[in-house]
C-alpha atoms as a PDB file:
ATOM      1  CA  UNK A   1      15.207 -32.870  28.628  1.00  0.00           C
ATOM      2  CA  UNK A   2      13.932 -29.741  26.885  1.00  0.00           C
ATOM      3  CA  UNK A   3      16.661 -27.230  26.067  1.00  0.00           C
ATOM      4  CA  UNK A   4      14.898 -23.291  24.694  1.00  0.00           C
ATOM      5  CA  UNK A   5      16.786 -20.994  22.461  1.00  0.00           C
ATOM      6  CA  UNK A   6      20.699 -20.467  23.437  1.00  0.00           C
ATOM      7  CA  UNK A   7      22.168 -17.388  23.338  1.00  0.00           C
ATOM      8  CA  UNK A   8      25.679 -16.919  23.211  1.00  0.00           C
ATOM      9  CA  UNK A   9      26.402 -13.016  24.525  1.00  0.00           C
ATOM     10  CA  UNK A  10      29.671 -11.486  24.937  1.00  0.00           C
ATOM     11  CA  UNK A  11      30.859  -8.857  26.553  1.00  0.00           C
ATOM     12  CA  UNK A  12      33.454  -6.533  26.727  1.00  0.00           C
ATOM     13  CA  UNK A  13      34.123  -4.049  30.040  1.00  0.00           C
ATOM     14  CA  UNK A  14      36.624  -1.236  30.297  1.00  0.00           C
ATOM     15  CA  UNK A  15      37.181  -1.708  33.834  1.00  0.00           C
ATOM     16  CA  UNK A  16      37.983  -5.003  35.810  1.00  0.00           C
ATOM     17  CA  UNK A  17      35.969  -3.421  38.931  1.00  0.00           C
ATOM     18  CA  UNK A  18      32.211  -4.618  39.488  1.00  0.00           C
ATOM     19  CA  UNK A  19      29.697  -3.817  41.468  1.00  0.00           C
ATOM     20  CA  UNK A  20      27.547  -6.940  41.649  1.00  0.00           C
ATOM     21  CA  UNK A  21      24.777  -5.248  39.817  1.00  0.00           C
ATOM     22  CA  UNK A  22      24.983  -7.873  37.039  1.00  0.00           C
ATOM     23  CA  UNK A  23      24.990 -10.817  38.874  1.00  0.00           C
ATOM     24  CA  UNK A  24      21.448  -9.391  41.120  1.00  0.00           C
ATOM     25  CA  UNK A  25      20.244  -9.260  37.402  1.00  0.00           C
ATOM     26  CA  UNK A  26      21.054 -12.572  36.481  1.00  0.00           C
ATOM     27  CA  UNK A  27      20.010 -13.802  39.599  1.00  0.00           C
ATOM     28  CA  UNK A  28      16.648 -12.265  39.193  1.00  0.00           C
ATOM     29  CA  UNK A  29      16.586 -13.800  35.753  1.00  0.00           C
ATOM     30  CA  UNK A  30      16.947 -17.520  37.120  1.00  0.00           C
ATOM     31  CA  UNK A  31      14.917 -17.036  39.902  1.00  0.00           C
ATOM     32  CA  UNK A  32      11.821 -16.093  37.911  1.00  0.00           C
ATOM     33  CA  UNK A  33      12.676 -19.617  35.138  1.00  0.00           C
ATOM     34  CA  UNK A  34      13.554 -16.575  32.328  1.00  0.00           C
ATOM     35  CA  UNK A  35      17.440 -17.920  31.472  1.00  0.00           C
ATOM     36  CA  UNK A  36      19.366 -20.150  32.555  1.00  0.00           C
ATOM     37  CA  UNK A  37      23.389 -20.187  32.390  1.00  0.00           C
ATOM     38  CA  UNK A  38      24.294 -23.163  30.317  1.00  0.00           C
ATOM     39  CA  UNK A  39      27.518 -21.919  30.770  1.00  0.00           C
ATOM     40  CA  UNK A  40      29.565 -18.534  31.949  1.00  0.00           C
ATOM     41  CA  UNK A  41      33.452 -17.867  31.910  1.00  0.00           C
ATOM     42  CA  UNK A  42      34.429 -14.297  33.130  1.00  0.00           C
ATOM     43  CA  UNK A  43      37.857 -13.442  33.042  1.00  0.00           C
ATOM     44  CA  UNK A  44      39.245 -10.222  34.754  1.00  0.00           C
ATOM     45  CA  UNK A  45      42.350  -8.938  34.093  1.00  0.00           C
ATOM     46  CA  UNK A  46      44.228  -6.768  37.102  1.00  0.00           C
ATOM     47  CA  UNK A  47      46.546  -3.578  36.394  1.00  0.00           C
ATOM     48  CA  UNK A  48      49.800  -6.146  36.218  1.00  0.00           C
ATOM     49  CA  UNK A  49      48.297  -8.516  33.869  1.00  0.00           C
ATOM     50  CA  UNK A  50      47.427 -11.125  36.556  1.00  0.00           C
ATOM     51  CA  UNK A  51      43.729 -13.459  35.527  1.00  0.00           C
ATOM     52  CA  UNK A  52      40.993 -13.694  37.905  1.00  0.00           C
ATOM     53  CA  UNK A  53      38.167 -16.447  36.572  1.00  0.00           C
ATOM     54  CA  UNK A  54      35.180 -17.515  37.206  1.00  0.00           C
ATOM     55  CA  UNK A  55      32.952 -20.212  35.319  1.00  0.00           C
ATOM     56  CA  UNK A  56      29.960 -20.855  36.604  1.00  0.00           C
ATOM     57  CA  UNK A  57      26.926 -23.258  34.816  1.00  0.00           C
ATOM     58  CA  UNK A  58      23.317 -23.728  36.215  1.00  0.00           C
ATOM     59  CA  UNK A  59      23.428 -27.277  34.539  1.00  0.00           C
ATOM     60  CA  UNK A  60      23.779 -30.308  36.327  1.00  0.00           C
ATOM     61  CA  UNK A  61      26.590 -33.089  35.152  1.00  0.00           C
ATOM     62  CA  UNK A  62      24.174 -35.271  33.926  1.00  0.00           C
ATOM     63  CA  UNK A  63      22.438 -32.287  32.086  1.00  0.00           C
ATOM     64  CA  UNK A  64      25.648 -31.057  30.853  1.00  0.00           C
ATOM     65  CA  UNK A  65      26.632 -34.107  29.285  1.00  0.00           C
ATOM     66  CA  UNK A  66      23.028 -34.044  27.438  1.00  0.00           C
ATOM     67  CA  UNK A  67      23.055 -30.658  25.982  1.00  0.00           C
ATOM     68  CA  UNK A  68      26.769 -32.261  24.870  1.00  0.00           C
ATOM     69  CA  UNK A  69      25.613 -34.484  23.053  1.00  0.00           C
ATOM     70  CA  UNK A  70      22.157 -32.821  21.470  1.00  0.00           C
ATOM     71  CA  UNK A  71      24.761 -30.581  20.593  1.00  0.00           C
ATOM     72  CA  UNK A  72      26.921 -33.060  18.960  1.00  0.00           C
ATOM     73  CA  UNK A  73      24.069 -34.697  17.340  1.00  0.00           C
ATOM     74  CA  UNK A  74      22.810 -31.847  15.898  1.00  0.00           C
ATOM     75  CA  UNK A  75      26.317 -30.688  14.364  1.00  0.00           C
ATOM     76  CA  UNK A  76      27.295 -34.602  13.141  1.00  0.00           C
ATOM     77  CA  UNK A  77      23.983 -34.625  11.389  1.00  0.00           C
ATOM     78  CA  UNK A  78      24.713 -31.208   9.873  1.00  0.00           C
ATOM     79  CA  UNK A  79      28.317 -33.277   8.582  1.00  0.00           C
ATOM     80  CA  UNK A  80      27.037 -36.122   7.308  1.00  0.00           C
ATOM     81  CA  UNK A  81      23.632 -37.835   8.306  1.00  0.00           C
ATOM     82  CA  UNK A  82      22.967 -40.322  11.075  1.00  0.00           C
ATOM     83  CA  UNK A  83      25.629 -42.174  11.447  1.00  0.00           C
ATOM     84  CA  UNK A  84      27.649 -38.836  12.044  1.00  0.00           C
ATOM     85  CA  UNK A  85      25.171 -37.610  14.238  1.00  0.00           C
ATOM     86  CA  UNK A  86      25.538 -40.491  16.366  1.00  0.00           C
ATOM     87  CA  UNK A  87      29.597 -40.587  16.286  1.00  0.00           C
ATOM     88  CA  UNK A  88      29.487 -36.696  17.244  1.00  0.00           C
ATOM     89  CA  UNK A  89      26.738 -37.133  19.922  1.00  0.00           C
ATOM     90  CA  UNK A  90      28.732 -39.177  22.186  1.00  0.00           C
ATOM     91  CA  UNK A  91      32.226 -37.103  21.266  1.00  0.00           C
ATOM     92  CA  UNK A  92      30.185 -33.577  22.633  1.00  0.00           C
ATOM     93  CA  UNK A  93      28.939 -36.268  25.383  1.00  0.00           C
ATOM     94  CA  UNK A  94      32.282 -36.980  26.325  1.00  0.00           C
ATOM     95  CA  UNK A  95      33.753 -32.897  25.704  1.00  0.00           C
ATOM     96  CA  UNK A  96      30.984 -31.813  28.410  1.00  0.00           C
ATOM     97  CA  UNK A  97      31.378 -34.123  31.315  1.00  0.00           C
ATOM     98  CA  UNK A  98      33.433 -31.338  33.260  1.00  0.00           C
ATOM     99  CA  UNK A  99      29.936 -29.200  32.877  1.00  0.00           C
ATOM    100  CA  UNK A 100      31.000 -26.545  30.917  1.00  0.00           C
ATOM    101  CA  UNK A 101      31.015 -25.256  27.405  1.00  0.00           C
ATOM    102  CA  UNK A 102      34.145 -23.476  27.715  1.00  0.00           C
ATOM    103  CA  UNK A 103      37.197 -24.832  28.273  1.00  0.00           C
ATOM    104  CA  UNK A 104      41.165 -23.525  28.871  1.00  0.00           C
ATOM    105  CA  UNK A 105      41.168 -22.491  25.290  1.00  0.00           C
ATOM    106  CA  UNK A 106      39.004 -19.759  25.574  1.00  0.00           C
ATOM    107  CA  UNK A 107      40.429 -18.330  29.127  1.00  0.00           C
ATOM    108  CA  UNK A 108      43.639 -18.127  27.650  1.00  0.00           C
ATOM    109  CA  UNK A 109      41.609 -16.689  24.700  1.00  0.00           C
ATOM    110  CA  UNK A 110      40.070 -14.340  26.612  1.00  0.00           C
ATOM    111  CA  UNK A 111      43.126 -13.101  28.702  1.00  0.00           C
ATOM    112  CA  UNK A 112      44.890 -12.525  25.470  1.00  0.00           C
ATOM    113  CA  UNK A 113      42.251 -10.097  24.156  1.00  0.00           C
ATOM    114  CA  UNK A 114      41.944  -7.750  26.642  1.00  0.00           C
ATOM    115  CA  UNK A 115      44.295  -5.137  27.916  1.00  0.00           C
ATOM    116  CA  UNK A 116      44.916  -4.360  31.785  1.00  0.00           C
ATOM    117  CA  UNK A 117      42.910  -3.653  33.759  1.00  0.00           C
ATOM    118  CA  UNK A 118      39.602  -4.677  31.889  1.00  0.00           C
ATOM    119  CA  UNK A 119      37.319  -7.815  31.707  1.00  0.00           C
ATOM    120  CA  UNK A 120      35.425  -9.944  29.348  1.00  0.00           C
ATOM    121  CA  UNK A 121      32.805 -12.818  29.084  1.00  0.00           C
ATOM    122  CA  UNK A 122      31.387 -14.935  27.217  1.00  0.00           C
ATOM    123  CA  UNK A 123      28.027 -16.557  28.423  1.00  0.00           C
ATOM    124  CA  UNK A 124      25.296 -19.352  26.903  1.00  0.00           C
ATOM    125  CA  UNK A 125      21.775 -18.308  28.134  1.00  0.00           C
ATOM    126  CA  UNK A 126      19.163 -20.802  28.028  1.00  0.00           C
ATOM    127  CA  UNK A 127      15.714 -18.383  26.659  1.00  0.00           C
ATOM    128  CA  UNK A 128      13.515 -20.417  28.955  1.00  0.00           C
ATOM    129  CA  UNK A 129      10.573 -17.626  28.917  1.00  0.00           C
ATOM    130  CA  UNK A 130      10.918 -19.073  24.910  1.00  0.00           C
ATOM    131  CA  UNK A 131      10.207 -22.580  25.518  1.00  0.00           C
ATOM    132  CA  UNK A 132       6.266 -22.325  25.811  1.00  0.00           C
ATOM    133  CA  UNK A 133       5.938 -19.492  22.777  1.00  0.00           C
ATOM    134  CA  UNK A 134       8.305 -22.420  20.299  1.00  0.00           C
ATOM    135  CA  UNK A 135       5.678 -24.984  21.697  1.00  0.00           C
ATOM    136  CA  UNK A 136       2.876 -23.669  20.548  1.00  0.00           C
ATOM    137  CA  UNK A 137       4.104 -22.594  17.391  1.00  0.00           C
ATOM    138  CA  UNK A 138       4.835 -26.171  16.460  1.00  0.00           C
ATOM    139  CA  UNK A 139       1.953 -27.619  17.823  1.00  0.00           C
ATOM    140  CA  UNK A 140      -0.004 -25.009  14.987  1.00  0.00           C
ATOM    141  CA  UNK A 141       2.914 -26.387  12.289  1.00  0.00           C
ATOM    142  CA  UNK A 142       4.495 -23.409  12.585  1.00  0.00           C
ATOM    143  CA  UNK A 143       8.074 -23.064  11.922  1.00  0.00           C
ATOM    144  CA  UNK A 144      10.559 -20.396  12.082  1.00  0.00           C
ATOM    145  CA  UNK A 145      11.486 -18.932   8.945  1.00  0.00           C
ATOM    146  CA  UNK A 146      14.034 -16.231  10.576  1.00  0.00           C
ATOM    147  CA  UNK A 147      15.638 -16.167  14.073  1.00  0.00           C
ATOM    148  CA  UNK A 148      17.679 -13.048  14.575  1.00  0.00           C
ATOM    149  CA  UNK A 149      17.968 -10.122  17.857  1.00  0.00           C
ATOM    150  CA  UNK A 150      17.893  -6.826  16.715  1.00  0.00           C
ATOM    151  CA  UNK A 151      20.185  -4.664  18.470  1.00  0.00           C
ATOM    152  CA  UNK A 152      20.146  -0.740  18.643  1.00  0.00           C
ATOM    153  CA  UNK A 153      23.417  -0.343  16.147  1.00  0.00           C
ATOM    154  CA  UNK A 154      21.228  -2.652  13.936  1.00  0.00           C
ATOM    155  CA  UNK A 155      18.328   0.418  13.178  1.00  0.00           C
ATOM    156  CA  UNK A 156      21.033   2.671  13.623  1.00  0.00           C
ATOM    157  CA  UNK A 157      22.798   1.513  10.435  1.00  0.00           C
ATOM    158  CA  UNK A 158      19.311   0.877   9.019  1.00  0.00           C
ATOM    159  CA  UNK A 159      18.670   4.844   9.300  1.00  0.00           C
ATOM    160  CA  UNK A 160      21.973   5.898   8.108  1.00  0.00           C
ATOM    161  CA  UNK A 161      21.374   3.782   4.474  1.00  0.00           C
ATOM    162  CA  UNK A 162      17.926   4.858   4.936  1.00  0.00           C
ATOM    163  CA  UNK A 163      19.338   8.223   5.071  1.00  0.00           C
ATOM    164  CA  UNK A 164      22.258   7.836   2.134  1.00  0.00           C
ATOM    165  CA  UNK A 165      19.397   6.214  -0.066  1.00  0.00           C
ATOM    166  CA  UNK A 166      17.256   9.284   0.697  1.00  0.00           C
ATOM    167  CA  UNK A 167      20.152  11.384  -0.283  1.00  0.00           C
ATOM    168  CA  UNK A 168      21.437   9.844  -3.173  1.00  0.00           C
ATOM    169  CA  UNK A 169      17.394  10.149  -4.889  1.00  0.00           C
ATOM    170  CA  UNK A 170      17.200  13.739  -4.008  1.00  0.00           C
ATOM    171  CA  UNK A 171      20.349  14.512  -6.249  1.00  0.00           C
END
């Protein structure tokens, strides 16, 4: 199995209310093989405190317990070498047979962080539209030197030091 880039997004709301708009979006996304939910735990938290969840994964079991242990692998070698990566491969085997990423730890996590009345979650998107692009790359030895999203506060701050620098020559 071929796994593309994985995002990990989360997000913060400052109401527990929702309108569905998200989920048409993500839907849209699947339907035309762009992401894929590895795995999603929303956690809503009413007026009186009380957790609503919802976890959701587009992964099969068997899948599941793959990207567990490519997972695995990949951090064991990171620790040590081979042997490591084989020890860890079956432990993240083992941590994903339920078929998600995200386990009690992180709901209570979750509901902790946020104050009445909002919601939160946290979400591993599989870049599928990616998987073609990173292909071809390799297949021209091509390897990625830098891997980073740029978000909008990003070039904010880059203006505002582009700005201080600016004014700190002109003096």
């Amino acid at each position: 199995m071929t796994f593309g880039p994985v995002q990990m997004l989360v997000v913060g709301f400052d109401s527990d209310e929702f309108t569905g708009k998200i989920r048409e979006e993500l839907t849209r996304l699947k339907e035309h093989d762009i992401v894929r939910v590895i795995d999603l735990l929303a956690v809503r938290k009413s007026e009186d405190g009380e957790l609503e969840i919802l976890q959701e994964s587009d992964l099969t079991q068997d899948e599941a317990v793959e990207f567990g242990a490519l997972i695995g692998a990949l951090v064991g070698f990171g620790a040590g070498g081979e042997e490591e990566a084989t020890i860890a491969a079956v432990a993240g085997a083992a941590e994903l047979e339920d078929g998600h990423v995200f386990d009690d730890s992180e709901v209570w996590y979750l509901g902790d962080a946020i104050p009445p009345g909002t919601a939160a979650a946290i979400a591993l998107l599989e870049h599928r539209w990616a998987i073609p692009l990173r292909d071809k790359i390799s297949e021209a030895g091509g390897v990625a030197l830098a891997d980073e999203w740029i978000h909008p506060r990003d070039l904010v701050a880059v203006g505002a030091m582009a700005e201080e620098a600016a004014s700190g020559s002109a003096a």
